[in-house]
Each structure stands twice: as structure tokens, then as C-alpha cells.
PDB file of N, CA and C in Angstrom:
ATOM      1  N   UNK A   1      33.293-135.823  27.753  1.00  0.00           N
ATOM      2  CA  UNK A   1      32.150-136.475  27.199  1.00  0.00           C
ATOM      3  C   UNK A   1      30.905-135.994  27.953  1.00  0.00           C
ATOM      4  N   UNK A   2      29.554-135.494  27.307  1.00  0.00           N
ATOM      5  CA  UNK A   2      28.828-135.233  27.753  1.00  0.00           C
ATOM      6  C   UNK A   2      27.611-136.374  27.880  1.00  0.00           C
ATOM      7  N   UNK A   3      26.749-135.780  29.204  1.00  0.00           N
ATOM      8  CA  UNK A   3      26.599-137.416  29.670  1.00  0.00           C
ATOM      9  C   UNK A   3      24.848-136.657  29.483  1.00  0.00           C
ATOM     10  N   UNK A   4      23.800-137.665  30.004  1.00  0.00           N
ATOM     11  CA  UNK A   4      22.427-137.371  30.072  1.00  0.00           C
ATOM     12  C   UNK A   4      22.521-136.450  31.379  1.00  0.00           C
ATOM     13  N   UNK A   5      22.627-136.341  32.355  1.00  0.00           N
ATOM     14  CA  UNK A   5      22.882-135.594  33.127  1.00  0.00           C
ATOM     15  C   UNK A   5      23.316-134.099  32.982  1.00  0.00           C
ATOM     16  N   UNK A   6      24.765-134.039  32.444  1.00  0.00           N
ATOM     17  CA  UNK A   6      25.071-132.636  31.657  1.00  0.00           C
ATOM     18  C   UNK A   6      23.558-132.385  30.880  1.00  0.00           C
ATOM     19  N   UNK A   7      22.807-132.971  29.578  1.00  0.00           N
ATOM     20  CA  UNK A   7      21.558-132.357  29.234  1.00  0.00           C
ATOM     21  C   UNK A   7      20.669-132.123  30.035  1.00  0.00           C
ATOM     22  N   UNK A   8      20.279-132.663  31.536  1.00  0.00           N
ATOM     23  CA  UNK A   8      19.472-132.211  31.887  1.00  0.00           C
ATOM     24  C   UNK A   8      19.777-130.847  32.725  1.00  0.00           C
ATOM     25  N   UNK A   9      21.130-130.862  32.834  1.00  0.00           N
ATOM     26  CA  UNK A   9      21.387-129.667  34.000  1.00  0.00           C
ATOM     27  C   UNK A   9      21.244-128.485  32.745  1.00  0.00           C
ATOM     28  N   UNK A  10      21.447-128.312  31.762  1.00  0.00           N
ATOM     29  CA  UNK A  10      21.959-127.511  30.669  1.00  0.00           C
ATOM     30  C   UNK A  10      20.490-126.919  30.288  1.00  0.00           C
ATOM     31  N   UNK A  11      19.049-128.040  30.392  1.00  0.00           N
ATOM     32  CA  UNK A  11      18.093-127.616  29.593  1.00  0.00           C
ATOM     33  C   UNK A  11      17.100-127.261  30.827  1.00  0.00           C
ATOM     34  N   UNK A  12      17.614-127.812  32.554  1.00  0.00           N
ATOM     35  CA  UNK A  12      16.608-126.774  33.523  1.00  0.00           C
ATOM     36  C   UNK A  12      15.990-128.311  33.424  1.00  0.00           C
ATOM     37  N   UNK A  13      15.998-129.436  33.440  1.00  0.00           N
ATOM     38  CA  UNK A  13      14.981-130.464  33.283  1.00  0.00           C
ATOM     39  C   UNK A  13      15.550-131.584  34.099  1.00  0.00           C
ATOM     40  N   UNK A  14      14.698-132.460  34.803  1.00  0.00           N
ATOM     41  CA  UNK A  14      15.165-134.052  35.085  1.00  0.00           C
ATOM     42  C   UNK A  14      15.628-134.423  34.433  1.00  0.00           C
ATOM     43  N   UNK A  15      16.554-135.638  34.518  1.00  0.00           N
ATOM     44  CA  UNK A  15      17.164-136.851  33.467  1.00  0.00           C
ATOM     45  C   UNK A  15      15.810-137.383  33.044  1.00  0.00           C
ATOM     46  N   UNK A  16      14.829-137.886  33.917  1.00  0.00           N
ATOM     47  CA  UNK A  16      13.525-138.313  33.311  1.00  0.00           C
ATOM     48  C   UNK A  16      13.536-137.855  32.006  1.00  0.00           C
ATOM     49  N   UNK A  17      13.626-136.970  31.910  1.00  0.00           N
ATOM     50  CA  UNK A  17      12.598-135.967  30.605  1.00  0.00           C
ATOM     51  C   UNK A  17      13.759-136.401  29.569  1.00  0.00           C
ATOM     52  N   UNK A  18      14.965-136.153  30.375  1.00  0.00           N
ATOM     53  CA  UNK A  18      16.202-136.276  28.647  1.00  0.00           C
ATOM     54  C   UNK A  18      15.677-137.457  28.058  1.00  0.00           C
ATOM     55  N   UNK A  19      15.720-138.552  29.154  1.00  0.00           N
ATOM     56  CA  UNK A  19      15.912-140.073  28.745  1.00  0.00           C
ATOM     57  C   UNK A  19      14.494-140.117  28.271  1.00  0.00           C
ATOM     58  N   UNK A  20      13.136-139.789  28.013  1.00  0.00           N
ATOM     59  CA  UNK A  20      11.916-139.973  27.664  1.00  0.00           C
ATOM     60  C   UNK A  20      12.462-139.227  26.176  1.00  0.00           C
ATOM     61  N   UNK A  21      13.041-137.937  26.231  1.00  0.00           N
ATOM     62  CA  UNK A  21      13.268-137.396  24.651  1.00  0.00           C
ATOM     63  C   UNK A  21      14.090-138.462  23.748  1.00  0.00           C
ATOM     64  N   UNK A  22      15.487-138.926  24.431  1.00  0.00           N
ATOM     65  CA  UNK A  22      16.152-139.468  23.830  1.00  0.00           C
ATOM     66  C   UNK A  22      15.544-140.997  23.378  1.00  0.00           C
ATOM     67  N   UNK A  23      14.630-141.428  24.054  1.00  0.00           N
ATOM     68  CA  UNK A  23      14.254-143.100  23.836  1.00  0.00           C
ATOM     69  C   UNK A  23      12.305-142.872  23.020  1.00  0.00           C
ATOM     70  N   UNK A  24      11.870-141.272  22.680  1.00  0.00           N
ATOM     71  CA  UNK A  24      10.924-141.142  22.307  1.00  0.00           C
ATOM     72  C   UNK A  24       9.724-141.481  23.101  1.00  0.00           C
ATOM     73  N   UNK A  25       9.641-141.758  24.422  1.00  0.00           N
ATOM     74  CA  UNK A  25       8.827-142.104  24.891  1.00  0.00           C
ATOM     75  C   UNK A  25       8.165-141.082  26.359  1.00  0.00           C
ATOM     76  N   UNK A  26       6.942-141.830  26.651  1.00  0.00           N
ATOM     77  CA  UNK A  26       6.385-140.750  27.980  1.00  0.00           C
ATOM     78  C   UNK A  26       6.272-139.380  27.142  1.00  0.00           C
ATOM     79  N   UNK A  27       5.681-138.508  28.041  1.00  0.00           N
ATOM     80  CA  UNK A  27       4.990-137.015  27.446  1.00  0.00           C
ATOM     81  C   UNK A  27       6.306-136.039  28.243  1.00  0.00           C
ATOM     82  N   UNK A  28       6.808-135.685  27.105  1.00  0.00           N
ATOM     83  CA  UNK A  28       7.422-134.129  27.378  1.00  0.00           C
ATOM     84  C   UNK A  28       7.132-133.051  26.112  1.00  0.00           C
ATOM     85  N   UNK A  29       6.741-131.719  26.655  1.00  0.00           N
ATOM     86  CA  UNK A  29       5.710-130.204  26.122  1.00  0.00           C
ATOM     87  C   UNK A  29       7.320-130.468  25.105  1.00  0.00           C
ATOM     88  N   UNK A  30       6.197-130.022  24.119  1.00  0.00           N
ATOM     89  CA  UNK A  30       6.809-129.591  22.551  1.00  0.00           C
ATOM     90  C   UNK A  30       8.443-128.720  22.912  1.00  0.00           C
ATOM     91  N   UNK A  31       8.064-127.611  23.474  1.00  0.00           N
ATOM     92  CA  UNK A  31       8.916-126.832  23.794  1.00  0.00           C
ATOM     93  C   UNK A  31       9.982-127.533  24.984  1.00  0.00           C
ATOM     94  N   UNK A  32       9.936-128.056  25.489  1.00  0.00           N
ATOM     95  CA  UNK A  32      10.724-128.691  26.423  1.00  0.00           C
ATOM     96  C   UNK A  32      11.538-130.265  25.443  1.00  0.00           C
ATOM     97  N   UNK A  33      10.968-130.771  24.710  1.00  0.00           N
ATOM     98  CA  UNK A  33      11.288-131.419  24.013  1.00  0.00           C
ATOM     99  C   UNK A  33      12.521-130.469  22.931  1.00  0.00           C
ATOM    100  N   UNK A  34      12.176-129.649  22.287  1.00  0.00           N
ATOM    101  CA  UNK A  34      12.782-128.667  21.157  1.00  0.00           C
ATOM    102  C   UNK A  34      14.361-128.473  21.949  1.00  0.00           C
ATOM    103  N   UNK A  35      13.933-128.031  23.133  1.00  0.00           N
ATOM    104  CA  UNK A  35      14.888-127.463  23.864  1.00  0.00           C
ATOM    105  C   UNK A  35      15.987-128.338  24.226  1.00  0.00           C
ATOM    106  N   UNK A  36      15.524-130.029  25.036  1.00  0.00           N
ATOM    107  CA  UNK A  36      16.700-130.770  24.723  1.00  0.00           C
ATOM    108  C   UNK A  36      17.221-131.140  23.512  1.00  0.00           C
ATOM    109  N   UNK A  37      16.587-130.770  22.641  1.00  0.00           N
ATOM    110  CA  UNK A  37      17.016-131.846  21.021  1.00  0.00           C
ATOM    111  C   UNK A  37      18.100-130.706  20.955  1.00  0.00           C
ATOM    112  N   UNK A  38      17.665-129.737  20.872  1.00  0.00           N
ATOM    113  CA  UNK A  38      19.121-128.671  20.367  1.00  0.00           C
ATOM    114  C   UNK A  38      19.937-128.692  21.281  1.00  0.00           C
ATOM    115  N   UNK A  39      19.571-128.733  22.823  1.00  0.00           N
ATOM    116  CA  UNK A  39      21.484-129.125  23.181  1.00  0.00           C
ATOM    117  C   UNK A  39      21.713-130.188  22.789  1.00  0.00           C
ATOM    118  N   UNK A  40      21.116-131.427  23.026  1.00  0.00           N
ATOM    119  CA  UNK A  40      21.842-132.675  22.473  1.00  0.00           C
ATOM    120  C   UNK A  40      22.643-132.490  21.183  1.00  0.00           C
ATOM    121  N   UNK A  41      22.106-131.231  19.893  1.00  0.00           N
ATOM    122  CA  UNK A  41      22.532-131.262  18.827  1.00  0.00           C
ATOM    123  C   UNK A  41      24.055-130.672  18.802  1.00  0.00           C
ATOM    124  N   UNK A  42      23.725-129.524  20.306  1.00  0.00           N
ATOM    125  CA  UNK A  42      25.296-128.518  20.295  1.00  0.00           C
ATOM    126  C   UNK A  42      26.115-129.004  20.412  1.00  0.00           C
ATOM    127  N   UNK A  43      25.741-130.512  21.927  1.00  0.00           N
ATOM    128  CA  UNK A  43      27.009-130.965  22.446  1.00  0.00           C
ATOM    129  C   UNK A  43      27.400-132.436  21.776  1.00  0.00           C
ATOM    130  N   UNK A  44      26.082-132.260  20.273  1.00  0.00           N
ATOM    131  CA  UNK A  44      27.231-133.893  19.914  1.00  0.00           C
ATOM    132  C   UNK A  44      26.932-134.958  20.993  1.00  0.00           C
ATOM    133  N   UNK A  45      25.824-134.921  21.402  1.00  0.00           N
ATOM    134  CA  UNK A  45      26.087-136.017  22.804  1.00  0.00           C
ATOM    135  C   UNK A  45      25.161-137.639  22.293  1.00  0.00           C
ATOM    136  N   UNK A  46      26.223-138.816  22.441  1.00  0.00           N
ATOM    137  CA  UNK A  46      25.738-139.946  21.681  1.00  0.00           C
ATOM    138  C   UNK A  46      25.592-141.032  23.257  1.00  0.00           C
ATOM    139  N   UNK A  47      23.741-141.290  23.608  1.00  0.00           N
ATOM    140  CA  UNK A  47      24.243-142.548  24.761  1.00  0.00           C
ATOM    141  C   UNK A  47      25.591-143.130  24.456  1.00  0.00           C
ATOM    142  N   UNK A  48      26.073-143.564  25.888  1.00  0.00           N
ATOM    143  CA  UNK A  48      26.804-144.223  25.931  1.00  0.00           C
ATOM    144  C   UNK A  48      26.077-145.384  25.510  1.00  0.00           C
ATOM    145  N   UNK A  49      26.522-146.146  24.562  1.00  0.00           N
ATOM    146  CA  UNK A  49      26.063-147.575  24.588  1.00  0.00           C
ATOM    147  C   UNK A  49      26.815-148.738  25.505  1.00  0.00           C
ATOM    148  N   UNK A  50      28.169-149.048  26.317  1.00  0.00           N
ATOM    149  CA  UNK A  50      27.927-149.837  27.385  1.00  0.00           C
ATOM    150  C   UNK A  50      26.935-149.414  28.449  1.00  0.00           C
ATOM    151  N   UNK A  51      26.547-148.558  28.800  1.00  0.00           N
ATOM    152  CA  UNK A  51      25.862-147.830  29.801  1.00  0.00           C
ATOM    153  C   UNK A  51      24.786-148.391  29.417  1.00  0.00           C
ATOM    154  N   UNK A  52      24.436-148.378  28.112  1.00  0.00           N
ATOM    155  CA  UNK A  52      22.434-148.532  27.594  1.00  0.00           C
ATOM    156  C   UNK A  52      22.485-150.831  27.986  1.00  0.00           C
ATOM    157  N   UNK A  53      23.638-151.180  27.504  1.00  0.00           N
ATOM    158  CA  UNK A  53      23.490-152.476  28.022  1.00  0.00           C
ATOM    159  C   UNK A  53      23.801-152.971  29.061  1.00  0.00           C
ATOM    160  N   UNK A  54      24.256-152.394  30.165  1.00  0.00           N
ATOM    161  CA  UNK A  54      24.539-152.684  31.508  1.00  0.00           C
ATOM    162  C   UNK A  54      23.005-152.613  31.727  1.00  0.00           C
ATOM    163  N   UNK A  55      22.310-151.355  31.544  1.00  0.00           N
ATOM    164  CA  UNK A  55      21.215-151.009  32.248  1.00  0.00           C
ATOM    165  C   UNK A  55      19.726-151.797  31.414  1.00  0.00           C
ATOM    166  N   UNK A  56      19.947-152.322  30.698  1.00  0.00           N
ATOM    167  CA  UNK A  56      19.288-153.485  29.896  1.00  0.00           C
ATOM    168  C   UNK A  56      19.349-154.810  30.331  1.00  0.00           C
ATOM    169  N   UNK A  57      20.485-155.376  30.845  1.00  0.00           N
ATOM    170  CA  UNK A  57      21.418-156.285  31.572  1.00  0.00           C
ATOM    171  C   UNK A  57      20.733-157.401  30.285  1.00  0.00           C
ATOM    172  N   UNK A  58      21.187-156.877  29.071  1.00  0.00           N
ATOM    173  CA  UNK A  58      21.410-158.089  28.131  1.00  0.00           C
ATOM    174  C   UNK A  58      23.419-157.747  27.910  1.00  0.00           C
ATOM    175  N   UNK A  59      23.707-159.064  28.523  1.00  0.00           N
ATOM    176  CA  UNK A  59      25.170-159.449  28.370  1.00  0.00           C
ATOM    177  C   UNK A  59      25.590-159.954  26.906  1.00  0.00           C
ATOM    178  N   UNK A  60      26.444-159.714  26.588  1.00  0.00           N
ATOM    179  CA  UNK A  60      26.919-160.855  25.365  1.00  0.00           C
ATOM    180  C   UNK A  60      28.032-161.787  25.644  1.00  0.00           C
ATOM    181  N   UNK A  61      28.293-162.277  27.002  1.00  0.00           N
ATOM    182  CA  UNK A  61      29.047-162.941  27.614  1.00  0.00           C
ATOM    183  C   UNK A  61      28.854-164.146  27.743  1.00  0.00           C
ATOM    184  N   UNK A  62      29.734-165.110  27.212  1.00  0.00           N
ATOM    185  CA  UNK A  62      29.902-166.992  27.621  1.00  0.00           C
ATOM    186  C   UNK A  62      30.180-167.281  28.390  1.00  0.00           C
ATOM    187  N   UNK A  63      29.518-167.157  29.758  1.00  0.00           N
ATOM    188  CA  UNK A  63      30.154-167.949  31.258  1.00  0.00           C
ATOM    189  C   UNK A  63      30.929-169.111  30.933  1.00  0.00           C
ATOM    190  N   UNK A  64      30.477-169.806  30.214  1.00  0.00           N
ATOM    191  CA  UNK A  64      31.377-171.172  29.970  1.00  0.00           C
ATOM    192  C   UNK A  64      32.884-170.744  30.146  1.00  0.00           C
ATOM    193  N   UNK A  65      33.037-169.690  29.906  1.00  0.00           N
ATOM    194  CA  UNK A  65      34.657-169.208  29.200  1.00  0.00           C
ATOM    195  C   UNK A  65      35.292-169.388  30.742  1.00  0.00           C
ATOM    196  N   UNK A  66      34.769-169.325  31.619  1.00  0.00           N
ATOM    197  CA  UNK A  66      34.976-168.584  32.948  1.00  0.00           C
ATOM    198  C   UNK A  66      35.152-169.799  34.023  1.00  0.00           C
ATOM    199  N   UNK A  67      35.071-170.652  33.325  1.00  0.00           N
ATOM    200  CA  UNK A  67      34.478-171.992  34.343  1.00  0.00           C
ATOM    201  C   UNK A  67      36.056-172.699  34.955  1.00  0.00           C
TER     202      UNK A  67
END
């Protein structure tokens, strides 16, 4: 599984820059932008989504359950 990391090592760039391409946000050059979109396109690479809600820290968990 390819991770944000693998794109940044692949395109010469910080994770900054992947994660600003991938979430549309902050300034990355046209060409530096182009450049991650097509690896992201080669390697098929989809966020992890537990990863995107850990790091959100919206849970969908009932402590009650736990009590």
C-alpha cells in the first residue's frame, strides 16, 4: 500500500506539499502540483481513511459501552 510519504519521496517533495495537493489547500507551483497528481494517479494511492480520523480525533465510539 502506498502511503503519503511513498508520494512525497517519488515526486522529490515534503509530505507538506502531498497533503496540501491531496486536501486542495496552501500554495503548491502548478508544476509541482501536476507532478504529484500523476503519481498519485500511477500508484492508485487512496488516504487511508482510519489514519484521516485518528488524525481528526473525531471518534465514532460509545464510551458508555466500556463502562
Amino acid at each position: 500500500m502506498t502511503t503519503i510519504r511513498d508520494i512525497a519521496k517519488m515526486a522529490g517533495v515534503s509530505v507538506a506539499s502531498v497533503s496540501r495537493v491531496i486536501n486542495n489547500t496552501g500554495r503548491v507551483g502548478e508544476a509541482t502540483r501536476k507532478r504529484i497528481q500523476e503519481i498519485i494517479k500511477q500508484t492508485n494511492y487512496v488516504p487511508n481513511q482510519t489514519a484521516r480520523t485518528l488524525y481528526q480525533k473525531k471518534f465514532q465510539t460509545d464510551w458508555a459501552d466500556y463502562s
